[in-house]
Protein backbone atom coordinates (compact mmCIF):
# COMPACT_ATOMS: atom_id res chain seq x y z
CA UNK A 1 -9.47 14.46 7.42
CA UNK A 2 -7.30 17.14 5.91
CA UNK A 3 -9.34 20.00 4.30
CA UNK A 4 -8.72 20.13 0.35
CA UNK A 5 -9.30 22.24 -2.52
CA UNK A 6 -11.75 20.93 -4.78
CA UNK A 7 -10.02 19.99 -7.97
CA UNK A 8 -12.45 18.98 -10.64
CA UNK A 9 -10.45 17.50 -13.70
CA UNK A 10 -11.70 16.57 -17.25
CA UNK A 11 -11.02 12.70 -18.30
CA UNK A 12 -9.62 12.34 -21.62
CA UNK A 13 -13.11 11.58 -22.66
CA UNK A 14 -14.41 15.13 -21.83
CA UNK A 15 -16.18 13.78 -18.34
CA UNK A 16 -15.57 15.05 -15.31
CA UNK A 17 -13.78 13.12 -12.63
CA UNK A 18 -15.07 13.59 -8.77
CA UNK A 19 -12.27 12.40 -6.44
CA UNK A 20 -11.74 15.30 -4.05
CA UNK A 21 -13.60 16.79 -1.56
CA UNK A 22 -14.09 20.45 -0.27
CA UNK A 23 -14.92 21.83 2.56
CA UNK A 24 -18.65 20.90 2.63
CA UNK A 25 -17.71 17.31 3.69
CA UNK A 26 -16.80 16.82 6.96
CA UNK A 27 -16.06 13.48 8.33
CA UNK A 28 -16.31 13.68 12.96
CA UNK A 29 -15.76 10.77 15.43
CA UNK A 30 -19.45 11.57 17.36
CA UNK A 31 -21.34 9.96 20.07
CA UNK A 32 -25.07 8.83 17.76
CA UNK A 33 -26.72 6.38 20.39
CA UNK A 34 -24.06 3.76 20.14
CA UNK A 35 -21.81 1.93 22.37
CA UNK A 36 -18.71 3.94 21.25
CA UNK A 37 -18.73 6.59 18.75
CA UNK A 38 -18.66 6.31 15.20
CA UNK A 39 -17.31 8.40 12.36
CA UNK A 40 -20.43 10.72 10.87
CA UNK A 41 -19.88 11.77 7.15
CA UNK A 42 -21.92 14.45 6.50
CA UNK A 43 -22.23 16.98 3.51
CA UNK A 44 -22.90 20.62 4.11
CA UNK A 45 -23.20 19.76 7.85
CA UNK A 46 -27.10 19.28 8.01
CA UNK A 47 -26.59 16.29 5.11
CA UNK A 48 -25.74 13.10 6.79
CA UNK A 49 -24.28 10.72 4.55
CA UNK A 50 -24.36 7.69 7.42
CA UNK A 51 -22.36 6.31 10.66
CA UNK A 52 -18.95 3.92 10.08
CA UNK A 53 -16.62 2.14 12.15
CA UNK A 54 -13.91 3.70 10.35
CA UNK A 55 -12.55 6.99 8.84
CA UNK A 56 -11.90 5.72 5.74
CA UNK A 57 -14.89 4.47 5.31
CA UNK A 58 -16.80 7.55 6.06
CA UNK A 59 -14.19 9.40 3.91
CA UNK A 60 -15.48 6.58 0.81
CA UNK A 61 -18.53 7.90 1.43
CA UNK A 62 -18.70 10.83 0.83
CA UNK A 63 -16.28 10.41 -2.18
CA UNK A 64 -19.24 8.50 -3.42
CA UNK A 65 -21.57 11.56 -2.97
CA UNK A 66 -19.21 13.53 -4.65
CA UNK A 67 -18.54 11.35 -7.60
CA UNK A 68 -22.16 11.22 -7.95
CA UNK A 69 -22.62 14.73 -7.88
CA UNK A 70 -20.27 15.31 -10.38
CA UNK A 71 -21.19 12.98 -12.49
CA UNK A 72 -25.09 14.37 -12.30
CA UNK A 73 -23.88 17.53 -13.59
CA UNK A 74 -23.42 15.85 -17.31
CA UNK A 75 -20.92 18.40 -18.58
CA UNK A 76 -20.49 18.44 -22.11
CA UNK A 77 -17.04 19.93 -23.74
């Protein structure tokens, strides 16, 4: 996963949209007690946001987190 910027812009509707990540995500092909290793998404590095058989599946999740967060800070403009 390439490291981004975090770019938060504001929907037409004055919402916030959530779809990058910053450096507090990190997505890492680990060894977790499995037969071969799985991709670890994990926010702030002591956060784990679960195990996948895929990057881009890790890399959904924690665009879900993100989105989430976002959208939990109800910004009003």
């Amino acid at each position: 996963m390439k490291n981004s910027t975090i770019i938060i812009k504001k929907r037409p509707d004055g919402t916030l949209y959530g779809n990058t990540l910053d450096e507090r995500y990190r997505v890492r092909l680990e060894w977790c007690g499995h037969e071969k290793p799985l991709y670890v998404a994990r926010f702030c590095d002591d956060e784990s946001l679960g195990w996948f058989k895929t990057e881009n599946e890790a890399i959904d999740a924690c665009l879900v987190h993100r989105q989430s967060f976002v959208k939990s800070l109800n910004f009003s403009w």
